[in-house]
N, C-alpha and C. Protein backbone atom coordinates (compact mmCIF):
# COMPACT_ATOMS: atom_id res chain seq x y z
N UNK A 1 33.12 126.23 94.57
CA UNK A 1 34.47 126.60 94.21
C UNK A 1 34.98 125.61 93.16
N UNK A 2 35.64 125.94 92.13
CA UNK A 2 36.06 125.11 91.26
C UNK A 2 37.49 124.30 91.61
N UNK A 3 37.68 123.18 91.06
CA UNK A 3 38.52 122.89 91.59
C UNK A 3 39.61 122.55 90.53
N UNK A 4 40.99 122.38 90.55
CA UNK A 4 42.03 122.13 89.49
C UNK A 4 42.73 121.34 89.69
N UNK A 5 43.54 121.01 88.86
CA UNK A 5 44.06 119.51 88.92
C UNK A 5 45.16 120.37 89.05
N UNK A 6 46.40 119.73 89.93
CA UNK A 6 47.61 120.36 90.29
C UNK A 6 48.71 119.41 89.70
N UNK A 7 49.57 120.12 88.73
CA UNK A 7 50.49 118.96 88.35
C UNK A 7 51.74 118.61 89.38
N UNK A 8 51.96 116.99 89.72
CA UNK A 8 52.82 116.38 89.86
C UNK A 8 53.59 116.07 89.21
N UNK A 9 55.05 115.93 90.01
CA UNK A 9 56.57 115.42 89.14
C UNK A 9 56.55 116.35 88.22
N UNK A 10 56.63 117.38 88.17
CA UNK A 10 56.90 118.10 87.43
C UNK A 10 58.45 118.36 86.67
N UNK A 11 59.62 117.80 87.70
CA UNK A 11 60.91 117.41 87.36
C UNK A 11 61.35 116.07 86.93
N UNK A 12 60.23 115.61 86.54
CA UNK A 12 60.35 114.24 85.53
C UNK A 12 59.97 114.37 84.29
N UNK A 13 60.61 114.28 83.41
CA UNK A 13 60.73 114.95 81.97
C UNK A 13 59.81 113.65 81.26
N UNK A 14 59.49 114.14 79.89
CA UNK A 14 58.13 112.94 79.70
C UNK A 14 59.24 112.16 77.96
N UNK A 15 59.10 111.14 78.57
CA UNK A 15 59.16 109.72 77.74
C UNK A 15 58.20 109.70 76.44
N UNK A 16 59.61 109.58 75.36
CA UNK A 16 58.86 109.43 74.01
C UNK A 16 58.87 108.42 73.47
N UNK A 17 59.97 107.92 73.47
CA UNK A 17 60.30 106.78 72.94
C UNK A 17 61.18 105.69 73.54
N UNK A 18 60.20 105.05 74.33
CA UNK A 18 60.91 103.87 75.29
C UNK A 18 61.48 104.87 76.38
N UNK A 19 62.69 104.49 76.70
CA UNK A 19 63.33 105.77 77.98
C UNK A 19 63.84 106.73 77.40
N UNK A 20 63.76 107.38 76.10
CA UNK A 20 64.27 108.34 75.76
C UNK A 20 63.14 109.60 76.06
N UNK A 21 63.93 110.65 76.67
CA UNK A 21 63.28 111.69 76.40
C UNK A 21 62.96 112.80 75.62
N UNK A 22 62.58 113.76 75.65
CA UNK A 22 62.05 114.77 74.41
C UNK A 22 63.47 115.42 73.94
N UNK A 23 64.17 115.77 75.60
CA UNK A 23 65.56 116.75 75.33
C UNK A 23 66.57 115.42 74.42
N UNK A 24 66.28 114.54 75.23
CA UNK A 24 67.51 113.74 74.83
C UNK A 24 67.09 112.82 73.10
N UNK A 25 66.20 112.82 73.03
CA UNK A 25 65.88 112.96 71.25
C UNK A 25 66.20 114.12 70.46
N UNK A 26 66.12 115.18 70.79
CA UNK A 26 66.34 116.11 69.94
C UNK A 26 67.89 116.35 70.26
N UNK A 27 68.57 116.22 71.21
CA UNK A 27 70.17 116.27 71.22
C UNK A 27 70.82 114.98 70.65
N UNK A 28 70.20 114.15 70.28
CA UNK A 28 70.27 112.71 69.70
C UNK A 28 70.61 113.16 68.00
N UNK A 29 69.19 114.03 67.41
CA UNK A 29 68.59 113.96 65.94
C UNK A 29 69.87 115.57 65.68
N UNK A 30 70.13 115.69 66.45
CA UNK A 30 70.77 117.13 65.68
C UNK A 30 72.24 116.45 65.84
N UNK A 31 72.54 115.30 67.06
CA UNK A 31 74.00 115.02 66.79
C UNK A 31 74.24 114.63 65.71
N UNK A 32 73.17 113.59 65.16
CA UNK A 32 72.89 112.50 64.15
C UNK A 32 73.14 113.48 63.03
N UNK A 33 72.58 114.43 62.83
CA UNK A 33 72.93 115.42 61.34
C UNK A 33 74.37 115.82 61.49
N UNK A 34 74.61 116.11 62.42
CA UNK A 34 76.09 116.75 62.76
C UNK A 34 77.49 115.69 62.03
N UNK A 35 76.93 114.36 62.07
CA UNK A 35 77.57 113.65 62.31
C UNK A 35 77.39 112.78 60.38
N UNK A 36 76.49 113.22 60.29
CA UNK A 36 76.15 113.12 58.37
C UNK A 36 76.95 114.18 57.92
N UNK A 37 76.66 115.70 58.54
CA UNK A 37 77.68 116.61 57.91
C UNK A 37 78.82 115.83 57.52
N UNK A 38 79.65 115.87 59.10
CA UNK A 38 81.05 115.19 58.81
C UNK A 38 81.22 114.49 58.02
N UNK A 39 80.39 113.15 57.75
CA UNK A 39 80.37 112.28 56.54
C UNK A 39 80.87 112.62 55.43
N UNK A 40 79.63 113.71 55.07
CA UNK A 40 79.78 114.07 53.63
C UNK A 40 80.95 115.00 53.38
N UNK A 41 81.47 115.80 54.47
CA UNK A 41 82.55 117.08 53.88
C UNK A 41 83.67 116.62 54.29
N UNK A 42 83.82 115.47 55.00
CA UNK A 42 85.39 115.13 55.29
C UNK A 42 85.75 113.69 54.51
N UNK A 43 86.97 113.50 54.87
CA UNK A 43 87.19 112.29 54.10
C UNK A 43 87.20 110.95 55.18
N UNK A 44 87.80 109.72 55.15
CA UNK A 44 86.83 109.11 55.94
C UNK A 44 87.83 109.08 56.86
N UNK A 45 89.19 109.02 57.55
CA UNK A 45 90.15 109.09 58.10
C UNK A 45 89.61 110.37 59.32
N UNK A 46 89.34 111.54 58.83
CA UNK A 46 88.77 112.54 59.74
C UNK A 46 87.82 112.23 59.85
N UNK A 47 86.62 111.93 59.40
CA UNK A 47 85.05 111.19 59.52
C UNK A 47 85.04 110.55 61.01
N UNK A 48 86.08 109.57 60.75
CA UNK A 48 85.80 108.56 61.88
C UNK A 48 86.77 109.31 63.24
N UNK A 49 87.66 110.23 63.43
CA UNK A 49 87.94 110.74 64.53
C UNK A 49 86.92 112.03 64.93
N UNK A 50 86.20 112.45 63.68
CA UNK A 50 85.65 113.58 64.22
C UNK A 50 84.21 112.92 64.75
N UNK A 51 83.87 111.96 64.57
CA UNK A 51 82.56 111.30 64.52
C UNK A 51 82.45 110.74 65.96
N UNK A 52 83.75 109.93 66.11
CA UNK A 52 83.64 109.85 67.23
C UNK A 52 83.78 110.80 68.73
N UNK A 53 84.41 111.52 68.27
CA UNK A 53 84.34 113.07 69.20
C UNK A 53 83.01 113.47 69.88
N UNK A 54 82.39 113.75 68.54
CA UNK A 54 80.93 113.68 68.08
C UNK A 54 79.84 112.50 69.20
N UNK A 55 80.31 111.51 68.96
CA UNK A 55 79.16 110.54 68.94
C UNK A 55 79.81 110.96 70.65
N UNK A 56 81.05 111.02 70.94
CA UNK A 56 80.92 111.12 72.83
C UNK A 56 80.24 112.21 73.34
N UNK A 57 80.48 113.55 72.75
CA UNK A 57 79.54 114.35 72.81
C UNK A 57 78.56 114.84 72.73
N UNK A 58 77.61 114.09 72.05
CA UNK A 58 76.47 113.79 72.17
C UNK A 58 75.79 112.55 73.00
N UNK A 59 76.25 111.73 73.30
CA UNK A 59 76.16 110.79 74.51
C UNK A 59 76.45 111.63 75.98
N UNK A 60 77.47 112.15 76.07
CA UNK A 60 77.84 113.36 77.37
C UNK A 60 76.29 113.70 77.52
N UNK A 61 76.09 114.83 77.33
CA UNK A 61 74.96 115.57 76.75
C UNK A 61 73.68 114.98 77.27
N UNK A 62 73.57 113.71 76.20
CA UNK A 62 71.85 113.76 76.36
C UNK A 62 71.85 112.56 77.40
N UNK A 63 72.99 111.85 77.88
CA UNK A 63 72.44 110.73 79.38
C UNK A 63 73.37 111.24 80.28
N UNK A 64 74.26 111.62 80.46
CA UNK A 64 75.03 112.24 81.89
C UNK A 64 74.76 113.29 82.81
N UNK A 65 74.24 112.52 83.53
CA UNK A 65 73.80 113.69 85.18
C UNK A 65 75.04 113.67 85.54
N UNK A 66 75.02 115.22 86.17
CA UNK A 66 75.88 115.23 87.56
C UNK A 66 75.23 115.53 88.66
N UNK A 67 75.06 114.68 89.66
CA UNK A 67 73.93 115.24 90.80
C UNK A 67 72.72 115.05 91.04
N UNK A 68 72.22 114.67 89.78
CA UNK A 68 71.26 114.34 89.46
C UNK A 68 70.57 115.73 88.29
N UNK A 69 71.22 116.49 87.82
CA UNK A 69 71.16 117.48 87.02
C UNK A 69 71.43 117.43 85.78
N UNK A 70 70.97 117.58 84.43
CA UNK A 70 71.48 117.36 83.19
C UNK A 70 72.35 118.00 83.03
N UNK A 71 73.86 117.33 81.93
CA UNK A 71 74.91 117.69 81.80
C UNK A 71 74.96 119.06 81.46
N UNK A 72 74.11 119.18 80.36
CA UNK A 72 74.28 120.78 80.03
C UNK A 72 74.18 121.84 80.86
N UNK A 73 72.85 121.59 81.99
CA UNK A 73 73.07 122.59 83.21
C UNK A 73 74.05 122.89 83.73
N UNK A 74 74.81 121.32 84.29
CA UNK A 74 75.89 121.70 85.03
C UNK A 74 76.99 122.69 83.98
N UNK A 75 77.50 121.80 82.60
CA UNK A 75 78.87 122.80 82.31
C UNK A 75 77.95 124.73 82.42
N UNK A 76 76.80 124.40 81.51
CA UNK A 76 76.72 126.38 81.97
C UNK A 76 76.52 127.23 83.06
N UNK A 77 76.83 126.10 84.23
CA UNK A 77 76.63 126.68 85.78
C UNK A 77 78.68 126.81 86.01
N UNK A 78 79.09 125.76 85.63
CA UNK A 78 80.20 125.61 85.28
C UNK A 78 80.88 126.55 84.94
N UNK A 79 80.86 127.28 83.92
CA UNK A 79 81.69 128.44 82.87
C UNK A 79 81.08 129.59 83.29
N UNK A 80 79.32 129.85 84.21
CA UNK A 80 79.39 131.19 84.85
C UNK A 80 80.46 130.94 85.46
N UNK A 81 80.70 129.80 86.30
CA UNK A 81 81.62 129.98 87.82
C UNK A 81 83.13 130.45 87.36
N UNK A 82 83.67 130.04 86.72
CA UNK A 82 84.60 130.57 85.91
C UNK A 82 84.94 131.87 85.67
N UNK A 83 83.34 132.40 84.84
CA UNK A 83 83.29 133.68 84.83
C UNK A 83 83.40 134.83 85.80
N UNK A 84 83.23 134.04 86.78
CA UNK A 84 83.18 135.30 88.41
C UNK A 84 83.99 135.21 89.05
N UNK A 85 84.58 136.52 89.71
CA UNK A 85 85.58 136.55 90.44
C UNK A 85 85.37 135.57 91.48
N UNK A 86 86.67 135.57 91.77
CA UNK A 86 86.76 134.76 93.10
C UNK A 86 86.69 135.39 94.66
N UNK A 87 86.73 136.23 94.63
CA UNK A 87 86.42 137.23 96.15
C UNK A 87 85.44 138.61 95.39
N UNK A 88 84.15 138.29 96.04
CA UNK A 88 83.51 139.33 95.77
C UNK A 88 83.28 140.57 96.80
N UNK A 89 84.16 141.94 96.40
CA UNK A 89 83.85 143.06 96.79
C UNK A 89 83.36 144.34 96.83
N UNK A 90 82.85 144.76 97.01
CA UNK A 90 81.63 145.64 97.05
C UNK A 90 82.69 147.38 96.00
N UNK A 91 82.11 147.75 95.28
CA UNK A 91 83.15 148.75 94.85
C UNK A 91 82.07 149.85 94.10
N UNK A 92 82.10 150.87 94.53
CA UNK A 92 80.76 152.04 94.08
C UNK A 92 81.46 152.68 92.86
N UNK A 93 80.93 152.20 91.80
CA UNK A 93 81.26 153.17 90.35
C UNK A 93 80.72 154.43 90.50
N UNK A 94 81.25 155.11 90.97
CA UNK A 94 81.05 156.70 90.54
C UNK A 94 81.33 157.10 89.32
N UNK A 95 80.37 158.06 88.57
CA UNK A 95 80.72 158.33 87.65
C UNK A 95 82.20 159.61 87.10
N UNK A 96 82.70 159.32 86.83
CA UNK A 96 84.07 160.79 86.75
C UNK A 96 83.64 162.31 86.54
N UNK A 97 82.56 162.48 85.91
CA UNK A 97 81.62 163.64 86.23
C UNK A 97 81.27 164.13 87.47
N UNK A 98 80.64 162.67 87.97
CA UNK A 98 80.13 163.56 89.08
C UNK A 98 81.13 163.63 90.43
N UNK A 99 82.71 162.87 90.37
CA UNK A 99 83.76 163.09 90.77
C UNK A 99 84.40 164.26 91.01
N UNK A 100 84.66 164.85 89.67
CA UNK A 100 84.89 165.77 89.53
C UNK A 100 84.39 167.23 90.17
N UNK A 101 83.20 166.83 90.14
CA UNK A 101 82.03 168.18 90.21
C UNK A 101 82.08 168.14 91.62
N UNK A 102 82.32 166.97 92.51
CA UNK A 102 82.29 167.15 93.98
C UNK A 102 83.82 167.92 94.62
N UNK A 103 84.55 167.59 93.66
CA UNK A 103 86.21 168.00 94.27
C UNK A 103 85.92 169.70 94.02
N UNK A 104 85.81 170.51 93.82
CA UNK A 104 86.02 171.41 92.97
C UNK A 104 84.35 172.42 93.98
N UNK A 105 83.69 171.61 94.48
CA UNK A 105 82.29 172.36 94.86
C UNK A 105 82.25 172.20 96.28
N UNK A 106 82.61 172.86 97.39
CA UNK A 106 82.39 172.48 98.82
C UNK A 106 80.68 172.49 99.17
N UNK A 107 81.13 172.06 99.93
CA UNK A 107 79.89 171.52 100.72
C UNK A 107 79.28 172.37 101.39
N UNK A 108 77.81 172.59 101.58
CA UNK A 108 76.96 173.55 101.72
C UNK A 108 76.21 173.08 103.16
N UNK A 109 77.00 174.21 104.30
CA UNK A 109 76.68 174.07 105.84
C UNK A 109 75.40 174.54 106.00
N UNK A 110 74.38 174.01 106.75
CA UNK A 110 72.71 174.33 107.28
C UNK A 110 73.44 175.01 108.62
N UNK A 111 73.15 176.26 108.82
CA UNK A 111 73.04 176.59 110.72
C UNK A 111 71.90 176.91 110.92
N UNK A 112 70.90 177.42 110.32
CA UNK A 112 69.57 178.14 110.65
C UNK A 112 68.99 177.18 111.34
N UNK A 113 68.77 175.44 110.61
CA UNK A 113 68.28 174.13 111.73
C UNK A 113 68.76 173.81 112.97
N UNK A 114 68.17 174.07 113.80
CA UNK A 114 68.64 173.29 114.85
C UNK A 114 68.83 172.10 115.07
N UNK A 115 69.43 171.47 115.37
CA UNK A 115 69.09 169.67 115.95
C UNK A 115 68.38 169.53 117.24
N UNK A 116 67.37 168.81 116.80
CA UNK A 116 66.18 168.38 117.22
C UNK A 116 66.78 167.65 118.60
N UNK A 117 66.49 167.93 119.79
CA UNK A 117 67.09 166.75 120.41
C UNK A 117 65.53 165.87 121.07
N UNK A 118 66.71 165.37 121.57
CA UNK A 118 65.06 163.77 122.40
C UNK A 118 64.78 164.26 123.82
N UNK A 119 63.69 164.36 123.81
CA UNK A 119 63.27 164.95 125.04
C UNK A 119 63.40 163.55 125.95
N UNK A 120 63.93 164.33 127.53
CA UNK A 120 64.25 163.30 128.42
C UNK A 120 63.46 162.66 129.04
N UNK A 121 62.88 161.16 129.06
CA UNK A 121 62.72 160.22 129.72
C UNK A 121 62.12 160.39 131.41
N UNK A 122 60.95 160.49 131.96
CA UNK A 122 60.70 160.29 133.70
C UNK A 122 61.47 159.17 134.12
N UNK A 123 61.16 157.77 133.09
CA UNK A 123 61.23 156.11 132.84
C UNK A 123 61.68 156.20 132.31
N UNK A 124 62.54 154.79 132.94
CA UNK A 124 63.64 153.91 131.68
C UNK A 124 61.94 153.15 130.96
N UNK A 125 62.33 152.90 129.92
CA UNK A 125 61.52 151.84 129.16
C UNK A 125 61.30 150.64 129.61
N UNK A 126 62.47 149.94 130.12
CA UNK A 126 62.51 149.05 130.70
C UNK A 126 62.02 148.86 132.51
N UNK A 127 61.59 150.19 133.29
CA UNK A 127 60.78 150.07 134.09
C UNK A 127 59.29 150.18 133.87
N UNK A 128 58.96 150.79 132.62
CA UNK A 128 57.35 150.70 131.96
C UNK A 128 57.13 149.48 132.18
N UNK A 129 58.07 148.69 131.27
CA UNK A 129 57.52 147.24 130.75
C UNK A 129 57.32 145.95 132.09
N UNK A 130 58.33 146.81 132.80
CA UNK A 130 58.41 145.70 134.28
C UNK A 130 57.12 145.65 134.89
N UNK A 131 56.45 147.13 135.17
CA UNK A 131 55.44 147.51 135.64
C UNK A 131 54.13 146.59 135.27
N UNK A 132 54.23 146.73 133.63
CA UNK A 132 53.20 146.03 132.61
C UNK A 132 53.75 143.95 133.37
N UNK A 133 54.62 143.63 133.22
CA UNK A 133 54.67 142.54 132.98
C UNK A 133 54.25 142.20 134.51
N UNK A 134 54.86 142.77 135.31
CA UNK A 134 54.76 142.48 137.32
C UNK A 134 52.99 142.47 137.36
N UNK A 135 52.42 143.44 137.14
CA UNK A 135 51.29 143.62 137.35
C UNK A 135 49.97 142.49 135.72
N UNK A 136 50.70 142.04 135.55
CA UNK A 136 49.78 141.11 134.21
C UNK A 136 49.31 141.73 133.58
N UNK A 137 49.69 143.21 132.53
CA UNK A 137 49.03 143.66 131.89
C UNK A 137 47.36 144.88 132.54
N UNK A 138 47.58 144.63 134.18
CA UNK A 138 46.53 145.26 134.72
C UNK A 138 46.61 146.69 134.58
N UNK A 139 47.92 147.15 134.97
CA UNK A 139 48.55 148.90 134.88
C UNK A 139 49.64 148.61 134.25
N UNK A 140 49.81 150.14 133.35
CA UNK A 140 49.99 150.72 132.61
C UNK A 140 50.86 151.53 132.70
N UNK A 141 51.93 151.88 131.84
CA UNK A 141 52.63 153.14 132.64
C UNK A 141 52.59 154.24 132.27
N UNK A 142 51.51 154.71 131.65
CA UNK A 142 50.73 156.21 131.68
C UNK A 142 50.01 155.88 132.49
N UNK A 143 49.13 154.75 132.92
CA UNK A 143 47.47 155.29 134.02
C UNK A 143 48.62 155.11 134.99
N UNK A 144 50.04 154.63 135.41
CA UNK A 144 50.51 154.71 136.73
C UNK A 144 51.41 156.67 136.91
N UNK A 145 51.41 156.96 135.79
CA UNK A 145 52.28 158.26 136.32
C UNK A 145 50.92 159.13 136.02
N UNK A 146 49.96 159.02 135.90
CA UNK A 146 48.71 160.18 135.69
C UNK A 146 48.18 159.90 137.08
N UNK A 147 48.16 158.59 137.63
CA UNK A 147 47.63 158.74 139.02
C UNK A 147 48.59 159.20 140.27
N UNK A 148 49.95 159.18 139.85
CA UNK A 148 51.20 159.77 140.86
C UNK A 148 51.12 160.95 141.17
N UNK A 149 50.74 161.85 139.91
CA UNK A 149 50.44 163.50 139.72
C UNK A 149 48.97 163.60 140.47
């Protein structure tokens, strides 16, 4: 049988550079451009408030757990929750077609079927099983009513 190597820690993200990781380099290198934009298209008065906005939000981001979860998970677990009601109740979209088509069309009675009924019981079920359990599985409660007859 062949055998495979099974990966471990699989929720430990891999180290590129010193303790930085892969996510948190690349949310690093795109703040870093973000933050040259500003440079170049603003003047330096907005530069330095938007930069710093910037530089917290990208710090947020790429080192803040909550829980031990990366930030970004949490806010987009965050803003579903937001998104969803707060009491969830069950509500059947019918379509208005087929609304319609039921008001307007009665309902179509079977008499020709009979209802089936359940044929009655010699035994409760619960004296079968007594039988079975009293006796250890020895008799049965067919071989006990085939030998009564």
């Amino acid at each position: 049988m062949q055998q495979f190597v099974v990966p471990q820690f699989i929720d430990v993200e891999d180290k590129i550079i010193g303790p930085i990781t892969v996510r948190q380099f690349i949310i690093i290198m795109v703040g870093g451009f973000l933050v040259f934009l500003e440079f170049r298209l603003a003047d330096f008065g907005l530069f330095i408030l938007e930069g710093l906005i910037t530089l917290f939000l990208i710090a947020l981001f790429a080192f803040f757990k909550v829980n031990g979860m990366p930030f970004h998970f949490f806010f987009v677990n965050f803003i579903a929750t937001l998104n969803k009601p707060k009491i969830r109740t069950w509500q059947k979209l019918v379509p208005e077609f087929e609304l319609k088509g039921s008001l307007h069309q009665p309902v179509p009675v079977h008499t020709d079927n009979p209802v089936a009924t359940k044929p009655s019981l010699y035994k409760s079920r619960l004296q079968e099983l007594s039988l079975e359990v009293d006796t250890g599985g020895a008799y049965r409660a067919e071989d006990y009513e085939k030998s009564s007859f």
